[in-house]
Structures are given as C-alpha cells and as structure tokens.
Protein backbone atom coordinates (compact mmCIF):
# COMPACT_ATOMS: atom_id res chain seq x y z
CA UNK A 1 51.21 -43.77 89.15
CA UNK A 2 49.67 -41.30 91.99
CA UNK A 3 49.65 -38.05 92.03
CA UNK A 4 51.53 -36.41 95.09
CA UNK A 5 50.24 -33.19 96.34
CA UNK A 6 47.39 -30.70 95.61
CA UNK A 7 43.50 -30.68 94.84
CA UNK A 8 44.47 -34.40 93.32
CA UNK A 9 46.42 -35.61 96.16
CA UNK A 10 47.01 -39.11 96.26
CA UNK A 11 44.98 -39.95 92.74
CA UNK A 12 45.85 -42.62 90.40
CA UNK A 13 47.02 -42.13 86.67
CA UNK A 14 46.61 -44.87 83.78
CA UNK A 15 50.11 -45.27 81.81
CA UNK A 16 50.02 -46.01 78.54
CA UNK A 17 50.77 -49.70 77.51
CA UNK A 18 54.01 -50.60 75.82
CA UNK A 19 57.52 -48.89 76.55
CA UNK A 20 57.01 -46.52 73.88
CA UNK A 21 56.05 -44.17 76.42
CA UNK A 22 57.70 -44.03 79.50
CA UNK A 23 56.45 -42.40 82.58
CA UNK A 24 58.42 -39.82 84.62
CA UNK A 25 58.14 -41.99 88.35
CA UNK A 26 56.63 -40.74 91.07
CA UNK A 27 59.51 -40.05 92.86
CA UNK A 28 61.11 -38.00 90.00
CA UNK A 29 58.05 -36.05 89.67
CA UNK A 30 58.27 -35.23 93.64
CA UNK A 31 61.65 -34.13 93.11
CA UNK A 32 60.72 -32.28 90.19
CA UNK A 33 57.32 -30.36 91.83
CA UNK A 34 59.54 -29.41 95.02
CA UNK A 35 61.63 -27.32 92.98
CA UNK A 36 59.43 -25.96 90.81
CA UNK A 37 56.85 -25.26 94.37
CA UNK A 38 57.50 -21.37 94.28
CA UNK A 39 56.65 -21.54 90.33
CA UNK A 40 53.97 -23.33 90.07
CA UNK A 41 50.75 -21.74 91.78
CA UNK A 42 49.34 -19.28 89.10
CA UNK A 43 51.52 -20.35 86.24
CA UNK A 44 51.01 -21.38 82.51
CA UNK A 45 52.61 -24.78 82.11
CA UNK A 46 53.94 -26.38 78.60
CA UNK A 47 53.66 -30.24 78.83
CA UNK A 48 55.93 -31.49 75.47
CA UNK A 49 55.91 -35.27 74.92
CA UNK A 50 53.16 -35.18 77.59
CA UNK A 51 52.57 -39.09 77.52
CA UNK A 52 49.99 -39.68 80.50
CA UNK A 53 49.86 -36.40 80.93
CA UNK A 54 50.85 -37.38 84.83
CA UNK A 55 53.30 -33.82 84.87
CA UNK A 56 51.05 -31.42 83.44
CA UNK A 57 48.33 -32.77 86.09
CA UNK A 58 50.52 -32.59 88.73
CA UNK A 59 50.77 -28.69 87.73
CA UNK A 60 47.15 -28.54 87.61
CA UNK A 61 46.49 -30.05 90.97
CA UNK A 62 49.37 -28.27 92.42
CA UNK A 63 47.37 -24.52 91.14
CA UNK A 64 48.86 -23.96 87.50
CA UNK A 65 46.67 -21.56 85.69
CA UNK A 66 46.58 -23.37 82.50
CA UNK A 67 48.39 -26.53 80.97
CA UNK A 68 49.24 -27.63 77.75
CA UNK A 69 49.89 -30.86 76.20
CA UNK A 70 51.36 -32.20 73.49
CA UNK A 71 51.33 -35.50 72.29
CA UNK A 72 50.91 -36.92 68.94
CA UNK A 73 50.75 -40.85 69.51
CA UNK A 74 47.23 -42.35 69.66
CA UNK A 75 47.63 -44.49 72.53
CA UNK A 76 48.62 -41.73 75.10
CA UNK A 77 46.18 -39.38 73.90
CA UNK A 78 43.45 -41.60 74.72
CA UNK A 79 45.30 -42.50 77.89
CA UNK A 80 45.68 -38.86 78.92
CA UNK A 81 42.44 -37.80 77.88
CA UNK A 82 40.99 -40.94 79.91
CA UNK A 83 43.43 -39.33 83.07
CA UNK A 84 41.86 -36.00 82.79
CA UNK A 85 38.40 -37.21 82.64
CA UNK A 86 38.51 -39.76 85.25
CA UNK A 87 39.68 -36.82 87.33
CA UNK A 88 36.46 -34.30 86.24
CA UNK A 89 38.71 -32.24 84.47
CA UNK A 90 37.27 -29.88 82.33
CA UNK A 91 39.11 -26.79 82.01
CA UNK A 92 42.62 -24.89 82.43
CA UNK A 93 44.13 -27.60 79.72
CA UNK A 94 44.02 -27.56 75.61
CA UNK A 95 45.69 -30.65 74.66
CA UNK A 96 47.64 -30.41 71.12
CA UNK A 97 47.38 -33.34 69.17
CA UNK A 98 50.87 -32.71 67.33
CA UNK A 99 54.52 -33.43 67.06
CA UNK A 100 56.43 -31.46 69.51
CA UNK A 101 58.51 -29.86 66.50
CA UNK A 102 55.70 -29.44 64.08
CA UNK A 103 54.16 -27.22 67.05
CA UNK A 104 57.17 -25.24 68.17
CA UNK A 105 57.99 -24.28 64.86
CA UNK A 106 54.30 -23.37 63.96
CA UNK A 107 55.13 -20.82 67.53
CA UNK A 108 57.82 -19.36 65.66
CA UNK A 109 56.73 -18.56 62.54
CA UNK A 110 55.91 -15.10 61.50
CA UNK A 111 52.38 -15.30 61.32
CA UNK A 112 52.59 -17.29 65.05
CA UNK A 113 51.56 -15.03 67.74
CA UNK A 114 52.65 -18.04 70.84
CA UNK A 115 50.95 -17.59 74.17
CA UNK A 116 53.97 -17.66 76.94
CA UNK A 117 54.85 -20.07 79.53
CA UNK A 118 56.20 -19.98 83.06
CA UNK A 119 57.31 -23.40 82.92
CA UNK A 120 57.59 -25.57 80.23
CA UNK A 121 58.91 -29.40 80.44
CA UNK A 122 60.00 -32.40 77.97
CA UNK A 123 60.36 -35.68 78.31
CA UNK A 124 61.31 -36.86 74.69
CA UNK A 125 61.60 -41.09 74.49
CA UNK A 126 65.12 -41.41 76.16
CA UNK A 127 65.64 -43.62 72.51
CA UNK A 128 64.97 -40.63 70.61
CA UNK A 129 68.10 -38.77 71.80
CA UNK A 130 67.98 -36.19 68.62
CA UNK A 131 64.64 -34.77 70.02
CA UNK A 132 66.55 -33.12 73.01
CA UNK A 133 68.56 -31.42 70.79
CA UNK A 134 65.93 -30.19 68.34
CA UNK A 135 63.49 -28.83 70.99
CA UNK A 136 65.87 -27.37 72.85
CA UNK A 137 67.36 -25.45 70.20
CA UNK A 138 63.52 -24.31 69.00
CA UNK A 139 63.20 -23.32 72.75
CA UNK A 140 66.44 -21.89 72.35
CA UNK A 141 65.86 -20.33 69.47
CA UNK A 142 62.91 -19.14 66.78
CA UNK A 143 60.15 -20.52 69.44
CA UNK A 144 61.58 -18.77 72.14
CA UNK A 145 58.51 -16.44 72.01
CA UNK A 146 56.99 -19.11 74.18
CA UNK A 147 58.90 -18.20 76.90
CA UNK A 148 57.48 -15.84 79.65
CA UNK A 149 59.91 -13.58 81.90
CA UNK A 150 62.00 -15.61 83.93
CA UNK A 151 60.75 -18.95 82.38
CA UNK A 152 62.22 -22.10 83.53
CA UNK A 153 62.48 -24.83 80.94
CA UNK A 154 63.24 -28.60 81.96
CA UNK A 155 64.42 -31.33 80.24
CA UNK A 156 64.22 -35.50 81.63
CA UNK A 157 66.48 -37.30 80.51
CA UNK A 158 69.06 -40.75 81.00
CA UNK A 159 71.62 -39.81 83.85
CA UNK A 160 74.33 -41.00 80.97
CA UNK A 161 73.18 -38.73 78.36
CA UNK A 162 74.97 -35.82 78.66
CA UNK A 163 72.74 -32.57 77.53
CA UNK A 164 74.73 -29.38 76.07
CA UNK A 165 74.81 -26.59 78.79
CA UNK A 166 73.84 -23.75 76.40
CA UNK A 167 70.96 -24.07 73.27
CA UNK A 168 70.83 -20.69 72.00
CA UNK A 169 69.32 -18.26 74.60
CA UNK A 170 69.46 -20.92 77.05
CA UNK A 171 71.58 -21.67 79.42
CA UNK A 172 71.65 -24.72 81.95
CA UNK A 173 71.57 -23.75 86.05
CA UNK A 174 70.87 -26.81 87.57
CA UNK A 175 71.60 -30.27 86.79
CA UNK A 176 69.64 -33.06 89.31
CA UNK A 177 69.96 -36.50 89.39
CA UNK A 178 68.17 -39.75 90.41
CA UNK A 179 68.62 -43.51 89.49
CA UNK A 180 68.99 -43.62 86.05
CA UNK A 181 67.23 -40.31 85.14
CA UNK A 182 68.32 -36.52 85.44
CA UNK A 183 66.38 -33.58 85.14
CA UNK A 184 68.14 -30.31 83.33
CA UNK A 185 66.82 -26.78 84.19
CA UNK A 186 67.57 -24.22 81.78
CA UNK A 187 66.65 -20.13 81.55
CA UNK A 188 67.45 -17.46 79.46
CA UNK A 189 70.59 -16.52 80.26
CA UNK A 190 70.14 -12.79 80.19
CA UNK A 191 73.88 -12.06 81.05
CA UNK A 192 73.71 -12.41 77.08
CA UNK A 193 70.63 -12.09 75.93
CA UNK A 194 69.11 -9.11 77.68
CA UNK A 195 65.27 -9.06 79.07
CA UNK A 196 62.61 -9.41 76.42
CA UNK A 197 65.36 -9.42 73.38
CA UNK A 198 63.34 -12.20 71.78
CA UNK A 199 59.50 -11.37 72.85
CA UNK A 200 56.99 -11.82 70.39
C-alpha cells in the first residue's frame, strides 16, 4: 500500500497479516480522497475499523486537523502504530484501542460529552455484515453527537451488499462503485431533521 497525495506522497503502509483485516486498495482510497478533497484540509476525521490505519493517514497527509482511530484487534494496532511511527508521526491522532460499538455508545451516553467530526469513515470486515447496520444506526442515532455541521459519513462495503438508504438521521446521497467494493456517503438529512436537532 502507498499513500497517494499530500505531505506523505508516495509512502508505503504495512498491512496487517491474515485476511482478517482487509485493506481499502489504493485505488479505492484515490477515489475516495478525490471526493472528499474540498473536506478534508482542516477537518477532524473518525477512522472506525481503522485496520492499517492507511485512510486516516491519508487524511493526515492530505491536511486533516486531527484523526481518530479505532481498532480493537492486536495485530493492526501494532501494525498501525508501526505505520504512524515509521512515518514520524507524533501528533494530530489519538488512537482508541476499542470496539467500534463499545466506543460509539460510550459517545452517546449521558455523561458522554463526544468531540465532533467532519468526516467520519468505516470499513467493518465485509464478513461481519451486522456491523454496518449497528454503526450506522449509532451514527444514525444516540451517537449522532459525533457529527459536526454538514458531516459526511462513509461506509466501504461489497458492491453486492446492499446498504439501507436511511439509518435514522441519515440519509444516503451518493452511492460509488468499483470492482467488487462500493463506498456509501451518507449526511444528515436535514429536510427532516433540522440543523443541530441532535447536538450535544
């Protein structure tokens, strides 16, 4: 893996062994980064299910203000945390050593008072197809204190799987495809849920 544009350019990434983890490609990720390009300079990212962490540090090298991963299996923490330092890293990340759900719901507690994201992204295993639905609908839902104004939450996933065009607040705009992945983009759809309805 390589990282594609930015401070970073052209960088390699370590992948963690095994296909328990599977890497967005470098082509997705291009696809991915030229949409988000207006987004990205300035913003706070969410990596969930952050692997490698090859996204998140593609938002960092790209100018994200601050990036967040999550990822609770041993082998890609030490994988990403090997990534980060190869690359002199050393701020503008926290990296959450906990299940995606486990963290989302801890956002939407009462007593959780979430920092907000511009952008947040998930790339669940494409085996574990009931994670979709259960971040999604946190997102969707009692975390959606995470998300900033005019947030933009994206979802990888198999081509075949079809996603649900509405979790809660959210609402899908864009659908893209490639090979044998897709990549959903979903916002608050504030047709329904007017502006800052569900700050924290």
């Amino acid at each position: 893996m390589r990282i594609i544009a930015g401070s970073f350019r052209s960088r390699t990434l370590v992948a963690p062994p095994g296909l328990a983890t599977r890497p967005t490609s470098d082509r997705l990720r291009e696809t991915l980064f030229n949409v988000l390009a207006p987004r990205i300079e300035g913003a706070a990212f969410l990596d969930l299910y952050a692997g490698s962490g090859a996204v998140g540090i593609e938002a960092l090298s790209r100018g994200a203000r601050r990036v967040e991963f999550v990822e609770r299996a041993p082998a890609a923490l030490k994988v990403l945390r090997g990534n980060l330092e190869k690359l002199g890293l050393t701020a503008g990340f926290r990296i959450s050593a906990a299940a995606v759900g486990a963290t989302l719901r801890r956002a939407g507690s009462p007593s959780g008072r979430p920092e907000q994201y511009e952008v947040l992204f998930l790339d669940p295993p494409y085996d574990a197809a009931s994670e979709y639905e259960t971040t999604l609908g946190l997102l969707g839902g009692s975390a959606a204190g995470l998300l900033a104004d005019g947030a933009v939450v994206i979802a990888e996933h198999r081509r075949m799987e079809r996603l649900e065009d509405r979790y809660g607040l959210l609402k899908r705009t864009r659908l893209l495809e490639q090979g044998d992945a897709a990549l959903s983009f979903y916002a608050v759809d504030s047709a329904v849920f007017p502006k800052n309805q569900f700050a924290a």
